[in-house]
N, C-alpha and C. Protein backbone atom coordinates (compact mmCIF):
# COMPACT_ATOMS: atom_id res chain seq x y z
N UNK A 1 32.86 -11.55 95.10
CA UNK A 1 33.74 -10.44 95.43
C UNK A 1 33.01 -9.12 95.21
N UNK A 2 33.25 -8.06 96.20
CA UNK A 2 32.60 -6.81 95.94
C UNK A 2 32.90 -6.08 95.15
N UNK A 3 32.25 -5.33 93.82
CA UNK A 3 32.99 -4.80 93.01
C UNK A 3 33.14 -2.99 93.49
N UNK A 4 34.80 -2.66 93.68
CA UNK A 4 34.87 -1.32 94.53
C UNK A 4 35.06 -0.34 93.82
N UNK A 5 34.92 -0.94 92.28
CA UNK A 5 34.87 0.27 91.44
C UNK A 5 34.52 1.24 91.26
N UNK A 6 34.78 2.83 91.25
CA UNK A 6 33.84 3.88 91.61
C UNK A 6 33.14 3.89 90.23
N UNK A 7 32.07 4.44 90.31
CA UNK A 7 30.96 4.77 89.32
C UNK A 7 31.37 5.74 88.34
N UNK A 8 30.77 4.60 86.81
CA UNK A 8 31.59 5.66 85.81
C UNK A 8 30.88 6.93 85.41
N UNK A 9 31.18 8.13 86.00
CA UNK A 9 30.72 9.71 85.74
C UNK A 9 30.32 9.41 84.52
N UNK A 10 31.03 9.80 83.43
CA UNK A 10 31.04 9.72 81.99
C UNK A 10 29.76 9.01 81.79
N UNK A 11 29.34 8.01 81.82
CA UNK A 11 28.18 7.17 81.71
C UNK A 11 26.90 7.87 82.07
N UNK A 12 26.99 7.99 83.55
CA UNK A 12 26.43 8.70 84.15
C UNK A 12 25.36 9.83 83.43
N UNK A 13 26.69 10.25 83.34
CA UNK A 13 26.43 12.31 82.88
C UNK A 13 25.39 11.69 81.31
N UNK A 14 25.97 10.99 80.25
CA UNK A 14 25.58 10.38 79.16
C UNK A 14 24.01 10.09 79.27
N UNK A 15 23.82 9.14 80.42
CA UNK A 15 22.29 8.83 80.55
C UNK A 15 21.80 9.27 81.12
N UNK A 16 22.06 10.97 81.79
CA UNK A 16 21.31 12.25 82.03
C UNK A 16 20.79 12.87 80.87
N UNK A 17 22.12 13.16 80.03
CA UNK A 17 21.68 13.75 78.90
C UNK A 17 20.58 13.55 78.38
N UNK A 18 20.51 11.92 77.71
CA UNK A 18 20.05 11.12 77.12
C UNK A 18 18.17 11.71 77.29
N UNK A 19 18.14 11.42 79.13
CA UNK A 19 16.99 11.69 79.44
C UNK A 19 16.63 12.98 79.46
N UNK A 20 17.16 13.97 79.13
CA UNK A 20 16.60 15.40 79.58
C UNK A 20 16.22 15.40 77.97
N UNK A 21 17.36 14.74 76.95
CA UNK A 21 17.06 15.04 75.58
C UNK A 21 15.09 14.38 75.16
N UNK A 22 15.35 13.40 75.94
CA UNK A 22 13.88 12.91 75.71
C UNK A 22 12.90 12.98 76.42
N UNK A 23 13.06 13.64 77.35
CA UNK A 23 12.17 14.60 78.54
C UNK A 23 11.64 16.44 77.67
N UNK A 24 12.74 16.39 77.50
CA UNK A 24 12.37 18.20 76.66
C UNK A 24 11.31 17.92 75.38
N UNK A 25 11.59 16.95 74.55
CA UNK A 25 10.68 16.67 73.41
C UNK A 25 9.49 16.39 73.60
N UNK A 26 10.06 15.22 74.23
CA UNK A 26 8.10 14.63 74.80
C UNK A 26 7.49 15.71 75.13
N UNK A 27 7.61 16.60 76.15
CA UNK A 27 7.15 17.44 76.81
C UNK A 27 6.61 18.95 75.76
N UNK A 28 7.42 19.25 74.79
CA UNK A 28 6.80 20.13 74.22
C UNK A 28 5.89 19.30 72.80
N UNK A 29 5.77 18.54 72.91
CA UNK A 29 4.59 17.84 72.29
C UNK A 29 3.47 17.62 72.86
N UNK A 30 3.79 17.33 74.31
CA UNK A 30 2.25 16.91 74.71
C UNK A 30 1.72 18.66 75.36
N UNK A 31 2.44 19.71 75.41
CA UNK A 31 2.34 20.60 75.98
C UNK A 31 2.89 22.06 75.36
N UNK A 32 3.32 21.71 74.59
CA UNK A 32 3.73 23.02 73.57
C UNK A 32 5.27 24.09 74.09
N UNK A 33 5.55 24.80 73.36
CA UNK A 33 6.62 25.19 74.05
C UNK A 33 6.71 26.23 75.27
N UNK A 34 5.48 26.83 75.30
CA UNK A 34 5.43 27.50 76.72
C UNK A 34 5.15 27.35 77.38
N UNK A 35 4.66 26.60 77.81
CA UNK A 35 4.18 25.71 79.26
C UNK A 35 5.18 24.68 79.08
N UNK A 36 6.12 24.41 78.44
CA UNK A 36 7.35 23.53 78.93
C UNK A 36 8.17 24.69 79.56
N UNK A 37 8.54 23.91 80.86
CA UNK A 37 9.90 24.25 81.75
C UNK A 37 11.13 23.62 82.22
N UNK A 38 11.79 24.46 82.46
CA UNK A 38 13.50 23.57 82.94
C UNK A 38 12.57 22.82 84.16
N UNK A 39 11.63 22.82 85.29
CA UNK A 39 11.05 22.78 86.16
C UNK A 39 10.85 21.16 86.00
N UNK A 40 9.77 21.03 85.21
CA UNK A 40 9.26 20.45 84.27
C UNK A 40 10.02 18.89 83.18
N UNK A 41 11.00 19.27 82.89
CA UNK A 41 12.14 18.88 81.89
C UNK A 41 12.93 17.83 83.06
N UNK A 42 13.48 18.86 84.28
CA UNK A 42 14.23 17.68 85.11
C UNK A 42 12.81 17.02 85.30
N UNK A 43 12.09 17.05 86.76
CA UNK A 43 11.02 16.01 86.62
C UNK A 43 10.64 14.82 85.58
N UNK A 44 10.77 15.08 84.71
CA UNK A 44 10.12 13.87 83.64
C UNK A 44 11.77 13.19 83.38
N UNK A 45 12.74 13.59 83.49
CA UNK A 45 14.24 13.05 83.20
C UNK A 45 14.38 12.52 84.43
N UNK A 46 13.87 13.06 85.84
CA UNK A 46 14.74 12.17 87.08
C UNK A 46 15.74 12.60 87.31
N UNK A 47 15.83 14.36 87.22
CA UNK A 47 17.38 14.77 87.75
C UNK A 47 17.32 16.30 88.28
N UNK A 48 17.60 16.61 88.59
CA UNK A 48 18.41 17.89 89.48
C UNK A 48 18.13 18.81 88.52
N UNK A 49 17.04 20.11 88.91
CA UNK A 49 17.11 21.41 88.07
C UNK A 49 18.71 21.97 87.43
N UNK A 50 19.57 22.43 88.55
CA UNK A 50 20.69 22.18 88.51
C UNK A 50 21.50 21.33 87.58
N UNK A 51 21.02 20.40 87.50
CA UNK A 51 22.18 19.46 86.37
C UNK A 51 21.60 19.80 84.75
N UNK A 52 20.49 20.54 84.68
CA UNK A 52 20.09 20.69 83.61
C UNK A 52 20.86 22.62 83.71
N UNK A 53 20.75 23.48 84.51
CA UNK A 53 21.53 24.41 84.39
C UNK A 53 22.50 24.75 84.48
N UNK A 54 23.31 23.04 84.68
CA UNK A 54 24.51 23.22 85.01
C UNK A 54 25.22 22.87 83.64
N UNK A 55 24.50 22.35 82.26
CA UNK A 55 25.06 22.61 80.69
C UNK A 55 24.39 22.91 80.00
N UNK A 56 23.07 24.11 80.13
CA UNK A 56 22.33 24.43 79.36
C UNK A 56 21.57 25.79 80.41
N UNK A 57 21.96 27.26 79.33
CA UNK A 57 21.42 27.99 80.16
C UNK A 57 19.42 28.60 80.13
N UNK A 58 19.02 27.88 79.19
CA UNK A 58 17.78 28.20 79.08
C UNK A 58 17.09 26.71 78.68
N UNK A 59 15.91 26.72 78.57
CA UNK A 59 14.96 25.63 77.75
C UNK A 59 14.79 25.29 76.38
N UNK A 60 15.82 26.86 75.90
CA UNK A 60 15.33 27.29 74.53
C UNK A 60 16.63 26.23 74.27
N UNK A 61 17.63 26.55 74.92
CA UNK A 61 19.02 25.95 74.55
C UNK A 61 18.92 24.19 74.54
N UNK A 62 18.34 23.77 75.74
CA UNK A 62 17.95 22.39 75.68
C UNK A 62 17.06 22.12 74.71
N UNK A 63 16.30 22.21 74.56
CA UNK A 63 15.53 21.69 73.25
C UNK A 63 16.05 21.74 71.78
N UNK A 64 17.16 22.96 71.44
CA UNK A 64 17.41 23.06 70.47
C UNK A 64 18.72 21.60 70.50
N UNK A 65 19.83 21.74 71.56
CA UNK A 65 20.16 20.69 71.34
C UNK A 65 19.37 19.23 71.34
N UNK A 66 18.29 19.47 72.33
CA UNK A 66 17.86 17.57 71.54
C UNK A 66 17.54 17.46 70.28
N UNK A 67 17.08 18.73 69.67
CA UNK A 67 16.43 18.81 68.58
C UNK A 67 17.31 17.91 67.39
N UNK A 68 18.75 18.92 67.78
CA UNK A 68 19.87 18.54 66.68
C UNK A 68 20.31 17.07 66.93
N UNK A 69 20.11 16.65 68.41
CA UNK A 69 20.68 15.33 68.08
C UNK A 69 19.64 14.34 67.41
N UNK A 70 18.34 14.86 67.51
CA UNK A 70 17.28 14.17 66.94
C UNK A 70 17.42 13.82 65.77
N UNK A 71 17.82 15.29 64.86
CA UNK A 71 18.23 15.30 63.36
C UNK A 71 19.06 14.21 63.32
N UNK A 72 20.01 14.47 64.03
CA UNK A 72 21.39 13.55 63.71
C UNK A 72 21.35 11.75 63.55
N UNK A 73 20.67 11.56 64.29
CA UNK A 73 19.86 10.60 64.95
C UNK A 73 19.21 9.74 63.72
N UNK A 74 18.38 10.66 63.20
CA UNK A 74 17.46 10.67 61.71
C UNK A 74 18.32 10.61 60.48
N UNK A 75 18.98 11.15 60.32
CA UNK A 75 20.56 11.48 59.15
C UNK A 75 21.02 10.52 59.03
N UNK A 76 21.68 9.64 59.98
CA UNK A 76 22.42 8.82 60.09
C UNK A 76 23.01 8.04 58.93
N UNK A 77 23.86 7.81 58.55
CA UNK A 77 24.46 7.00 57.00
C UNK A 77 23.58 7.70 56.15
N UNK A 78 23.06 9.26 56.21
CA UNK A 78 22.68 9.71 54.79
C UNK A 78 22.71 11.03 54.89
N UNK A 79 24.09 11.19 54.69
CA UNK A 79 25.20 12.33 54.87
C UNK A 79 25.01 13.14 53.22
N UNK A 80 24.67 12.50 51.91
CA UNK A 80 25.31 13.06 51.22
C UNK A 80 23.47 13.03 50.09
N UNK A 81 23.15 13.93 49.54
CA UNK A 81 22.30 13.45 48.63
C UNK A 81 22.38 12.66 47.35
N UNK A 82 21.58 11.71 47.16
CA UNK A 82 22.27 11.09 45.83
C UNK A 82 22.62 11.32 44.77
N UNK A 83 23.42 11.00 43.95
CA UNK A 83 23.94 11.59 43.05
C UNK A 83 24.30 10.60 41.91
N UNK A 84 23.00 10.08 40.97
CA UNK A 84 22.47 8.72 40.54
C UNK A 84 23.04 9.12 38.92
N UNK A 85 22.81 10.91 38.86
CA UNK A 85 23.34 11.00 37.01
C UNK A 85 21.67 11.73 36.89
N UNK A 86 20.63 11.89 37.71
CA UNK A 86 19.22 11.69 37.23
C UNK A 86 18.87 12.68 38.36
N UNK A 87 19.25 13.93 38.17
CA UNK A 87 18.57 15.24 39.06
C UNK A 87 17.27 15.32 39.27
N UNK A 88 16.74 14.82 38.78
CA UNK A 88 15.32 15.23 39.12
C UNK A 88 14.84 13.49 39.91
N UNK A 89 15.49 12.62 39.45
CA UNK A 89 15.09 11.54 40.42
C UNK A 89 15.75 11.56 41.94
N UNK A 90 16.66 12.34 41.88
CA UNK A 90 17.84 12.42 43.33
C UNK A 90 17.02 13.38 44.28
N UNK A 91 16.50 14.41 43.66
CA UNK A 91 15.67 15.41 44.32
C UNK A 91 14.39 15.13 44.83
N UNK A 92 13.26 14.40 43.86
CA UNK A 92 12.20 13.45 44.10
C UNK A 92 12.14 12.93 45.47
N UNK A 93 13.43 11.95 45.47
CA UNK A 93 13.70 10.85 46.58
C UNK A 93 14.15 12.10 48.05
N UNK A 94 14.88 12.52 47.78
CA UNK A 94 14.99 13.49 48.92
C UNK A 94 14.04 14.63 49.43
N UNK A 95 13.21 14.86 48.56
CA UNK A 95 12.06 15.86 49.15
C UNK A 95 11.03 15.07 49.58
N UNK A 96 11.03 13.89 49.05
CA UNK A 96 9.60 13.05 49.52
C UNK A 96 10.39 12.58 50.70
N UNK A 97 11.57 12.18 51.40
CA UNK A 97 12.00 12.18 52.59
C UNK A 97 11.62 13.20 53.37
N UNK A 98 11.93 14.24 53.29
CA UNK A 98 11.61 15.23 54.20
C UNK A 98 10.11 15.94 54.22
N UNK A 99 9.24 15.71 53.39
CA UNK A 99 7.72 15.23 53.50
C UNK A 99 7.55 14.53 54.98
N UNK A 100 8.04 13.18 54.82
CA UNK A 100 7.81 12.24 55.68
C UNK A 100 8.02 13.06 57.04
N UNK A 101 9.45 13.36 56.99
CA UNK A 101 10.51 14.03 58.21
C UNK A 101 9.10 14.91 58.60
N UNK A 102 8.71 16.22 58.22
CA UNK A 102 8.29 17.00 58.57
C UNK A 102 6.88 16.97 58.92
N UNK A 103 6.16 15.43 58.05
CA UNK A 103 5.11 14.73 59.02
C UNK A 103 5.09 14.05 60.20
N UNK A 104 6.25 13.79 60.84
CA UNK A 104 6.57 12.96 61.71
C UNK A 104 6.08 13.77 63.03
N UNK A 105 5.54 13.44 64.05
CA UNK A 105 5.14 14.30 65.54
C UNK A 105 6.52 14.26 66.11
N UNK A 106 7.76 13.57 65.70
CA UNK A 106 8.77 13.75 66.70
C UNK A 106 9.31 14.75 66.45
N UNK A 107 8.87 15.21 64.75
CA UNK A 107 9.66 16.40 64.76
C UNK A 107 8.91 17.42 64.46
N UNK A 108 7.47 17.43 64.11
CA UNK A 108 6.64 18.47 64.19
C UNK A 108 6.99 19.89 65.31
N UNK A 109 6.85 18.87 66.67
CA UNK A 109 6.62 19.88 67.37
C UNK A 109 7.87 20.46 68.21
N UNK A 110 8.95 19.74 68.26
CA UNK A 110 9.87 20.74 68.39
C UNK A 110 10.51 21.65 67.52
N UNK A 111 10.33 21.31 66.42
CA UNK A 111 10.40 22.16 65.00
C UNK A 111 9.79 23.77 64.96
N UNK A 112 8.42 23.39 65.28
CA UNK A 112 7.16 24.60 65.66
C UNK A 112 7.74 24.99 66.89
N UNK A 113 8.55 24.42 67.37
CA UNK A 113 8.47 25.49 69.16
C UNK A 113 9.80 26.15 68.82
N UNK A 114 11.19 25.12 68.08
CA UNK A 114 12.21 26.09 67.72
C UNK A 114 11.97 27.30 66.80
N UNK A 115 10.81 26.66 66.22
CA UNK A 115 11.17 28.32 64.80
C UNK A 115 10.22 29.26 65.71
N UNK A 116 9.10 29.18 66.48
CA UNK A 116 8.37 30.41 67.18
C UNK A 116 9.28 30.88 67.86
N UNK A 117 10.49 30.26 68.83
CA UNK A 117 11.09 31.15 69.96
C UNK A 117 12.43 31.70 69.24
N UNK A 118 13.04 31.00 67.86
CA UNK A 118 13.58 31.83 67.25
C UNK A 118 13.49 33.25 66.69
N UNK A 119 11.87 33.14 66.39
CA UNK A 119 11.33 34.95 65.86
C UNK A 119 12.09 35.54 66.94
N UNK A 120 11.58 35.50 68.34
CA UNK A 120 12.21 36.51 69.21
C UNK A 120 13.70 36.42 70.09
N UNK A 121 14.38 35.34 69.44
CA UNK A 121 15.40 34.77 70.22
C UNK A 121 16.35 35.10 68.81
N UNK A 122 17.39 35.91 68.53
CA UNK A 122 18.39 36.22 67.27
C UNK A 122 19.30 35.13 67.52
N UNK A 123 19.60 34.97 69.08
CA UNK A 123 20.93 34.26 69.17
C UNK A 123 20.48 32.58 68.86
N UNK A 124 19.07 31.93 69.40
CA UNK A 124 18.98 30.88 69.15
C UNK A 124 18.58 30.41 67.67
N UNK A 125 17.90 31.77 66.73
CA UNK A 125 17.96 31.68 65.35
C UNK A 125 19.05 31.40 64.61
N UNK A 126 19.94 32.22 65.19
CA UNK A 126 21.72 31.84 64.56
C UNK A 126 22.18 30.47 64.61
N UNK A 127 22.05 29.98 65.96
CA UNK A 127 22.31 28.82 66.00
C UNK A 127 21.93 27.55 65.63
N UNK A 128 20.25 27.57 65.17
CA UNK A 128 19.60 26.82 64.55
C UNK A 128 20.50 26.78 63.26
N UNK A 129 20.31 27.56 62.37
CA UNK A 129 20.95 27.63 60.97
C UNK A 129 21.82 27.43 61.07
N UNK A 130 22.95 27.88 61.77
CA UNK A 130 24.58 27.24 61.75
C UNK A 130 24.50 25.91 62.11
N UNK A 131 23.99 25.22 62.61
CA UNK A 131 23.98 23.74 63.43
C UNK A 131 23.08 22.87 62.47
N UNK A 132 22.18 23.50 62.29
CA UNK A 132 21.37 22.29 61.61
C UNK A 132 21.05 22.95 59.91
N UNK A 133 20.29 24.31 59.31
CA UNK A 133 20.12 24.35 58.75
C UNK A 133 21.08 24.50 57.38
N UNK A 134 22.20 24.67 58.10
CA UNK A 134 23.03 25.25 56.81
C UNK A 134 23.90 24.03 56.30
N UNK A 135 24.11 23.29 56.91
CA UNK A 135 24.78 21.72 56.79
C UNK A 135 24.05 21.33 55.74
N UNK A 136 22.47 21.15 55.89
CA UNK A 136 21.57 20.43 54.94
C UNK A 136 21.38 21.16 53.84
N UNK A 137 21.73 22.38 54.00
CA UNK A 137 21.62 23.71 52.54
C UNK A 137 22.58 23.33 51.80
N UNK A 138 23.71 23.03 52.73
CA UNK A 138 24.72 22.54 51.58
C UNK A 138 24.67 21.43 51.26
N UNK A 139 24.41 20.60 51.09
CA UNK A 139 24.07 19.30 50.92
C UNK A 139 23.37 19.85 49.19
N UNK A 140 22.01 20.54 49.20
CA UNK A 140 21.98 20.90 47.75
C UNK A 140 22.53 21.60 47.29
N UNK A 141 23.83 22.22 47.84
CA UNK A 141 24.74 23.19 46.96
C UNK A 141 25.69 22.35 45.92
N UNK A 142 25.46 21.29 46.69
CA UNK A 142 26.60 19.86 46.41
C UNK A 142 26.28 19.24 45.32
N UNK A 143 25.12 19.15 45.27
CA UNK A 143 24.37 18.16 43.85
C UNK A 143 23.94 19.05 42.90
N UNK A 144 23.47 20.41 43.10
CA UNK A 144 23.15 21.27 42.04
C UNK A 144 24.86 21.59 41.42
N UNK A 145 26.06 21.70 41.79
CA UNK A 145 27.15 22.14 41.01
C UNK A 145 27.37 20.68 40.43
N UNK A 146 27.16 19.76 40.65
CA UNK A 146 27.51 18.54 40.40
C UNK A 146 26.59 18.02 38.96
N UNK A 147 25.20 18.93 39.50
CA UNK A 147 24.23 18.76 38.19
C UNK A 147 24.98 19.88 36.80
N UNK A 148 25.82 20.84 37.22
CA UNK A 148 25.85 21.76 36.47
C UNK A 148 27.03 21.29 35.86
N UNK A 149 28.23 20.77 36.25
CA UNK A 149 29.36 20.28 35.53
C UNK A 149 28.78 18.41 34.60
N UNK A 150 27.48 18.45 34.89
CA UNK A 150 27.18 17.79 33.95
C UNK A 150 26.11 17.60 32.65
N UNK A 151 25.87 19.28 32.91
CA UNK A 151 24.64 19.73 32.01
C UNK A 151 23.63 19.84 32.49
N UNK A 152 22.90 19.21 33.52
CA UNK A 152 21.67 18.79 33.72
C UNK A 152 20.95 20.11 34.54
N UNK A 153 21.64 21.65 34.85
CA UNK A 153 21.79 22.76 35.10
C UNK A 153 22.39 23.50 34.57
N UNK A 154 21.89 24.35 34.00
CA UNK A 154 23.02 25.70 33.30
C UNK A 154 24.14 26.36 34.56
N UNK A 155 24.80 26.52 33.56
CA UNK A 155 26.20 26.74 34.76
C UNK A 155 26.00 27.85 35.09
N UNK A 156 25.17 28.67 34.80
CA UNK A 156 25.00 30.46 35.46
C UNK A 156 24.15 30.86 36.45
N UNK A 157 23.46 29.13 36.53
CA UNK A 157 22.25 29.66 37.75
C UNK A 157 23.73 30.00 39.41
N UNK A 158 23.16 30.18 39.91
CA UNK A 158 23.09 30.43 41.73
C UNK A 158 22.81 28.78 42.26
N UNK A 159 23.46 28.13 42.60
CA UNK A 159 22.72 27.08 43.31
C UNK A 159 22.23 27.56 45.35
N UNK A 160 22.56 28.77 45.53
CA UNK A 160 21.65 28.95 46.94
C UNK A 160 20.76 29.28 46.69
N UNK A 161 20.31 30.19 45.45
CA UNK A 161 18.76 30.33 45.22
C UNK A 161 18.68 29.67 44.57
N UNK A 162 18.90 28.88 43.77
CA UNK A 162 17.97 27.26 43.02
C UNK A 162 17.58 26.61 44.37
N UNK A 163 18.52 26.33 45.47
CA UNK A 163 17.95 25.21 46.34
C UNK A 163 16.80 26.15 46.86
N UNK A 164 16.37 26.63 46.80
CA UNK A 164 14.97 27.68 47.77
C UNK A 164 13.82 27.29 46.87
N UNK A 165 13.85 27.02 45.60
CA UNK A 165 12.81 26.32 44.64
C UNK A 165 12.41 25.25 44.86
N UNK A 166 13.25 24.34 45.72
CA UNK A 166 12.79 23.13 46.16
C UNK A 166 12.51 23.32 47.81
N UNK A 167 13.49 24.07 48.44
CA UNK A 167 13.15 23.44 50.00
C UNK A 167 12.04 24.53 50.94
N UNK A 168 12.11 25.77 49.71
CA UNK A 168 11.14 26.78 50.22
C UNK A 168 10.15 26.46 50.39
N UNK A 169 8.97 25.96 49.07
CA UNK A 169 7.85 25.67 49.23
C UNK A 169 7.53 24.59 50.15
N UNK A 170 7.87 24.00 50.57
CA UNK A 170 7.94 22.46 51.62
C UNK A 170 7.82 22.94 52.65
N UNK A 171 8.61 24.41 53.24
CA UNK A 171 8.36 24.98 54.56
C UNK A 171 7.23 25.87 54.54
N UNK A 172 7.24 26.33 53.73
CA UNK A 172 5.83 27.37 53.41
C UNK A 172 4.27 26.51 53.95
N UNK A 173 4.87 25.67 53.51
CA UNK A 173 3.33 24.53 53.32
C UNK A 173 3.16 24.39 54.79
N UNK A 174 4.25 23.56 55.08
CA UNK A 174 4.65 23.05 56.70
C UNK A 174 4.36 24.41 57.74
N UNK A 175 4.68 25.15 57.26
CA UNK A 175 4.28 26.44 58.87
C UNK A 175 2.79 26.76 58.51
N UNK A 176 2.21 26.88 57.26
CA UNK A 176 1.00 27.26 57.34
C UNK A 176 -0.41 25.67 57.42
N UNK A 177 0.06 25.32 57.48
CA UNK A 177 -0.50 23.77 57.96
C UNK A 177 -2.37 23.53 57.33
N UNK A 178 -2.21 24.41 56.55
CA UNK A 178 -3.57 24.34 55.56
C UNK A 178 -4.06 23.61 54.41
N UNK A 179 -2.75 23.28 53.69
CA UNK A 179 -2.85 22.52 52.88
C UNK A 179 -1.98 21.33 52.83
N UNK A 180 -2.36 19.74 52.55
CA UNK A 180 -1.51 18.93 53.06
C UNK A 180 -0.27 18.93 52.37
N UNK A 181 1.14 18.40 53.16
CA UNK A 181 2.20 18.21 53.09
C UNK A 181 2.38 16.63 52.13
N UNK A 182 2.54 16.55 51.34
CA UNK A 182 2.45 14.74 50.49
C UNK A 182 3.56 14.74 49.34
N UNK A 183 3.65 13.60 49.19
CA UNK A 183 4.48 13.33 47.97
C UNK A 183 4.22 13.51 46.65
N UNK A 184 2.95 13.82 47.07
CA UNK A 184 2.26 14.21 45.29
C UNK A 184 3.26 15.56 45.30
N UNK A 185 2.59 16.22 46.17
CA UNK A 185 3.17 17.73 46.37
C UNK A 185 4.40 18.06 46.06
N UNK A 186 5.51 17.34 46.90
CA UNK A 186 6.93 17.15 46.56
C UNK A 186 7.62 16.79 44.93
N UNK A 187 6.61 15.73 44.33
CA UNK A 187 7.03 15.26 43.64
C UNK A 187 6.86 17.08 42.17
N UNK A 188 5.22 17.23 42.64
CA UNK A 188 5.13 18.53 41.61
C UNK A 188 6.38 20.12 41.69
N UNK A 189 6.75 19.93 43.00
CA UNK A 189 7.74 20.82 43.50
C UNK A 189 9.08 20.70 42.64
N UNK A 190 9.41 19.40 42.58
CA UNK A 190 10.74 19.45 41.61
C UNK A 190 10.49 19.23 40.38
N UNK A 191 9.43 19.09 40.00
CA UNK A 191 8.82 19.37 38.66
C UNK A 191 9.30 20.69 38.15
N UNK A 192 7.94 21.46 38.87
CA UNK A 192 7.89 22.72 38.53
C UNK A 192 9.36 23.46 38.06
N UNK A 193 10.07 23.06 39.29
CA UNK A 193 11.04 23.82 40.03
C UNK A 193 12.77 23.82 38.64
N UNK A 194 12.45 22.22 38.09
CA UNK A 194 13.63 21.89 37.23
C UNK A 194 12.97 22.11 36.06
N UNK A 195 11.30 22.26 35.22
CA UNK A 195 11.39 22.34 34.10
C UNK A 195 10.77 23.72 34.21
N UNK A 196 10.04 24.53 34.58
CA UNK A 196 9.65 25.81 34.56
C UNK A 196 7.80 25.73 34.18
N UNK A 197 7.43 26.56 34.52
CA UNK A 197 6.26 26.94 34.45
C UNK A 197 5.43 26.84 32.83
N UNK A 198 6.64 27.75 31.78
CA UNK A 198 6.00 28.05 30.41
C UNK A 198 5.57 26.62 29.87
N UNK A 199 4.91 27.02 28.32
CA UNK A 199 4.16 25.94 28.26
C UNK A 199 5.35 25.32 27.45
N UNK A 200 5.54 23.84 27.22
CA UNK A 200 6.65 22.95 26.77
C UNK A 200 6.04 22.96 25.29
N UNK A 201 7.54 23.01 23.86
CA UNK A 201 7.09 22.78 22.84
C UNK A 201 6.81 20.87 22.49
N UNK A 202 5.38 21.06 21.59
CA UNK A 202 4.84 19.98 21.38
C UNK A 202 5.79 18.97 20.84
N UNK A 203 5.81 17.90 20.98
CA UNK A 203 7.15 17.02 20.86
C UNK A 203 6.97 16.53 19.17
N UNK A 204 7.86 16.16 19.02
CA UNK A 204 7.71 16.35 17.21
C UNK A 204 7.60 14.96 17.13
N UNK A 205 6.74 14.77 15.55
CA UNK A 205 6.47 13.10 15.64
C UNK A 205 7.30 12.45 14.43
């Protein structure tokens, strides 16, 4: 029997997306973000300039959304940071994750092409941080008050500037690409970051 079912749009439209999301990435990896084009983007997806300007008004805009679904993608069932009783082991485990994350080429380089076209783009800077960065900011706003109603933080710090002690230096490293990104590194980061610099009194015997 012939099946006279019309073709499901919805689907459709879905495994357009799908491909432009993984057409825009690839592409500013093997080619960086300015010599990627909407031109460019349909071609490697298999679709209509048009269907890419017909829900996305720039390149800057497409990439930032694959970007986020990439994150999302990556996140997946690990919504919340852990919260074991052991701050400095919960932090450990999560910065040496995003070590990894930020060694990864899938996300290197759309990472590097969102934060360059953000310098001159305000509106796609906004949107980066509202969409992706500020979700994950809070995420350590969450475990530092959580550390503090259980001692393991004095209750007077700031937890938006405590979290910059840990997630600052990690980006610092990562944009200036001079010195390697590792878990040693991470691991000395929440060191530093939870016991302080001065010198520790000698432990009594």
């Amino acid at each position: 029997m012939t099946d006279t079912r019309a073709p499901d749009s919805t689907r459709r439209s879905e495994r357009s997306r799908r491909a432009i999301y993984d057409a825009a990435l690839a592409l500013v990896g093997e080619l960086g973000y300015t010599k990627t084009t909407i031109e460019g983007i349909a071609a490697r997806a298999g679709v209509g300039k048009q269907t890419i300007y017909r829900w996305w008004p720039s390149k800057a805009a497409v990439l930032l959304e694959a970007f986020l679904d990439l994150a999302e993608q990556a996140a997946a069932g690990e919504s919340e940071i852990p919260d074991t009783g052991d701050l400095e082991a919960d932090l450990t485990l999560v910065l040496r994750a995003t070590v990894d994350e930020m060694n990864s080429p899938a996300y290197d380089a759309p990472a590097r092409a969102l934060t360059a076209a953000g310098v001159v783009d305000a509106e796609l800077s906004a949107q980066f941080v509202e969409k992706l960065l500020e979700p994950q900011l809070q995420l350590y706003v969450k475990r530092l008050r959580s550390a503090q109603k259980t001692g393991e933080v004095r209750a007077g710090i700031d937890p938006r500037i405590a979290l910059e002690l840990f997630t600052g230096p990690l980006a610092h490293r990562w944009l200036l690409r001079t010195l390697p990104l590792t878990h040693d590194y991470a691991d000395a980061v929440v060191e530093y970051a939870l016991h302080g610099l001065a010198p520790r009194p000698a432990a009594t015997p």
